[in-house]
Protein backbone atom coordinates (compact mmCIF):
# COMPACT_ATOMS: atom_id res chain seq x y z
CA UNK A 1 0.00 0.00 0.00
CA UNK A 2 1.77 3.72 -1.43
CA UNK A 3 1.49 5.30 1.89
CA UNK A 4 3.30 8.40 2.98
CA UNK A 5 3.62 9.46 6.84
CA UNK A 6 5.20 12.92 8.18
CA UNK A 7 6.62 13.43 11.48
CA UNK A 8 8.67 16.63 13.55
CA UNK A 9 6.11 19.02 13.41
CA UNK A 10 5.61 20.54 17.20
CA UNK A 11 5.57 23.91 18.65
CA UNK A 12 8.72 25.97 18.66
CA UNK A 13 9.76 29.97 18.77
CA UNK A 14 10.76 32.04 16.62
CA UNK A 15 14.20 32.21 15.05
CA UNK A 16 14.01 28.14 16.44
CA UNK A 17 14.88 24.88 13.67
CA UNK A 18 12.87 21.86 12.97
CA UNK A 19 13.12 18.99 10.76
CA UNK A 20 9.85 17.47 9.22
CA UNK A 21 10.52 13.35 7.60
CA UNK A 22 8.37 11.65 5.44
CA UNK A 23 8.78 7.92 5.31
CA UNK A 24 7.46 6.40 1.76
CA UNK A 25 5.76 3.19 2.07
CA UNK A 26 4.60 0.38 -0.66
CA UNK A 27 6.79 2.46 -3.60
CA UNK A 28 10.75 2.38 -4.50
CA UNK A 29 11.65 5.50 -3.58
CA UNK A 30 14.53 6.51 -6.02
CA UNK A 31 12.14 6.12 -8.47
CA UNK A 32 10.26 9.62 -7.92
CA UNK A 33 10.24 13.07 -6.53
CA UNK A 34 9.23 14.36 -3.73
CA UNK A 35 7.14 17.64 -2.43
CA UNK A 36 6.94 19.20 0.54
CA UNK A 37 3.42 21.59 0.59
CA UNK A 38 2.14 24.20 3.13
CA UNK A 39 -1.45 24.91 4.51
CA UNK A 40 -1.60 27.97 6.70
CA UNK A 41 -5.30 27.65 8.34
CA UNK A 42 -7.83 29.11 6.24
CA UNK A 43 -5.35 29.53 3.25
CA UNK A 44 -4.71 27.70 0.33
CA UNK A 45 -1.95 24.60 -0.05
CA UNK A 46 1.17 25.82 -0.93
CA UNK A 47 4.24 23.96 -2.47
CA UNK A 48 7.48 24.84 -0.30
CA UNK A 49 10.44 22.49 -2.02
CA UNK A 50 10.59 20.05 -4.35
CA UNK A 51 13.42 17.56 -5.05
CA UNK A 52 14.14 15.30 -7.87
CA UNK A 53 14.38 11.54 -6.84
CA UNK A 54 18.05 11.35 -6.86
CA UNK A 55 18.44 14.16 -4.95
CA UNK A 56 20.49 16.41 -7.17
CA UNK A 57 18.05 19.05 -8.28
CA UNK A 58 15.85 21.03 -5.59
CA UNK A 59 13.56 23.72 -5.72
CA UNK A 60 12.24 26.02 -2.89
CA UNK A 61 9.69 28.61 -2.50
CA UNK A 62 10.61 32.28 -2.08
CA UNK A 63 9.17 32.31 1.65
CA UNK A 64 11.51 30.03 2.48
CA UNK A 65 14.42 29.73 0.15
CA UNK A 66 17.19 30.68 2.84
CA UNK A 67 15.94 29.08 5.14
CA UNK A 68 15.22 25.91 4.55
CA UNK A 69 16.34 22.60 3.02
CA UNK A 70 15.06 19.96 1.54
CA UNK A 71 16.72 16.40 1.10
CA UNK A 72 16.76 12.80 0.81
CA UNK A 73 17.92 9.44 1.89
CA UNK A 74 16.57 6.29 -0.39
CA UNK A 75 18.41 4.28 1.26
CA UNK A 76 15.89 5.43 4.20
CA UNK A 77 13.06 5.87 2.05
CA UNK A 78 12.70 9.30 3.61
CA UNK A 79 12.68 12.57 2.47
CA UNK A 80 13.48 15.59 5.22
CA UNK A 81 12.22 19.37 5.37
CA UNK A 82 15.05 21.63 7.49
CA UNK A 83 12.96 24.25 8.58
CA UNK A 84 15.83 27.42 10.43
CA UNK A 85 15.31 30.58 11.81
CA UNK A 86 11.30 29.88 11.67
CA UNK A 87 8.98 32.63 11.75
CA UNK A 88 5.37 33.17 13.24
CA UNK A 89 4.46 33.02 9.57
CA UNK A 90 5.57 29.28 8.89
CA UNK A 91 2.41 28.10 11.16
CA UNK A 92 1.03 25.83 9.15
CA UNK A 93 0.22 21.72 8.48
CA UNK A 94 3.14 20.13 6.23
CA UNK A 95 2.24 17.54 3.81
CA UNK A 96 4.67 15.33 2.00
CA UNK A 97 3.34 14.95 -1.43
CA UNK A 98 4.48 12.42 -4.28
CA UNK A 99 3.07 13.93 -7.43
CA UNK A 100 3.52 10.89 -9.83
CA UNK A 101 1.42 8.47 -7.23
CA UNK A 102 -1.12 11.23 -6.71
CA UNK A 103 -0.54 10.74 -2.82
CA UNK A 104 -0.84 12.88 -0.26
CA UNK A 105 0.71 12.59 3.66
CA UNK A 106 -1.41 13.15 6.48
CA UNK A 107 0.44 15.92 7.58
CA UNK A 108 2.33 17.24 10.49
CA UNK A 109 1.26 20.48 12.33
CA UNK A 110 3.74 22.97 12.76
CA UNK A 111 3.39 25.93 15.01
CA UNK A 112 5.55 28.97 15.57
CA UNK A 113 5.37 31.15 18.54
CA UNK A 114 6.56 34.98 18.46
């Protein structure tokens, strides 16, 4: 079963780091790339980083280009969200998101105090 699950959300300060995983389940990982989307509550879903499924090419957002990072381990069938220096702003549920299986994380709620 293609299954997708988030963790390291939680409730930090600002100008504090987190890092968000996504385990893939039931799919070879290497195979596919990998998004990381935003929703802020009653806003729309936005994409934050992409990478490529070797992990050579990534793509990030201009709300968070500097300060985060996006990356990989297939050998861990995980893919990782470095959040730094995270602002009031950034409060919002983070969904892993693999476009080619059309599947969607449940999410992990991240919350940033000022």
């Amino acid at each position: 079963q293609v299954q997708l699950v988030e963790s390291g959300g939680g409730l930090v300060q600002s100008g504090e780091s987190l890092r968000l995983s996504c385990v893939m389940f039931g799919f070879t990982a290497n195979r596919y790339d990998m998004y990381w989307y935003r929703q802020a509550p009653g806003k729309e879903r936005d994409l934050v980083a992409s990478i490529d499924r070797t992990g050579t090419f990534t793509n990030y957002a201009d709300s968070v280009k500097d300060r985060c990072t996006i990356s990989r381990d297939n050998s861990k069938s995980t893919v990782y969200l470095q959040m730094n220096n995270l602002k009031p702003e950034d409060t919002a549920v983070y969904y892993c998101f693999c476009p080619a299986l059309d599947t969607w994380g449940q999410g992990t709620r991240v919350t940033v105090s000022s």
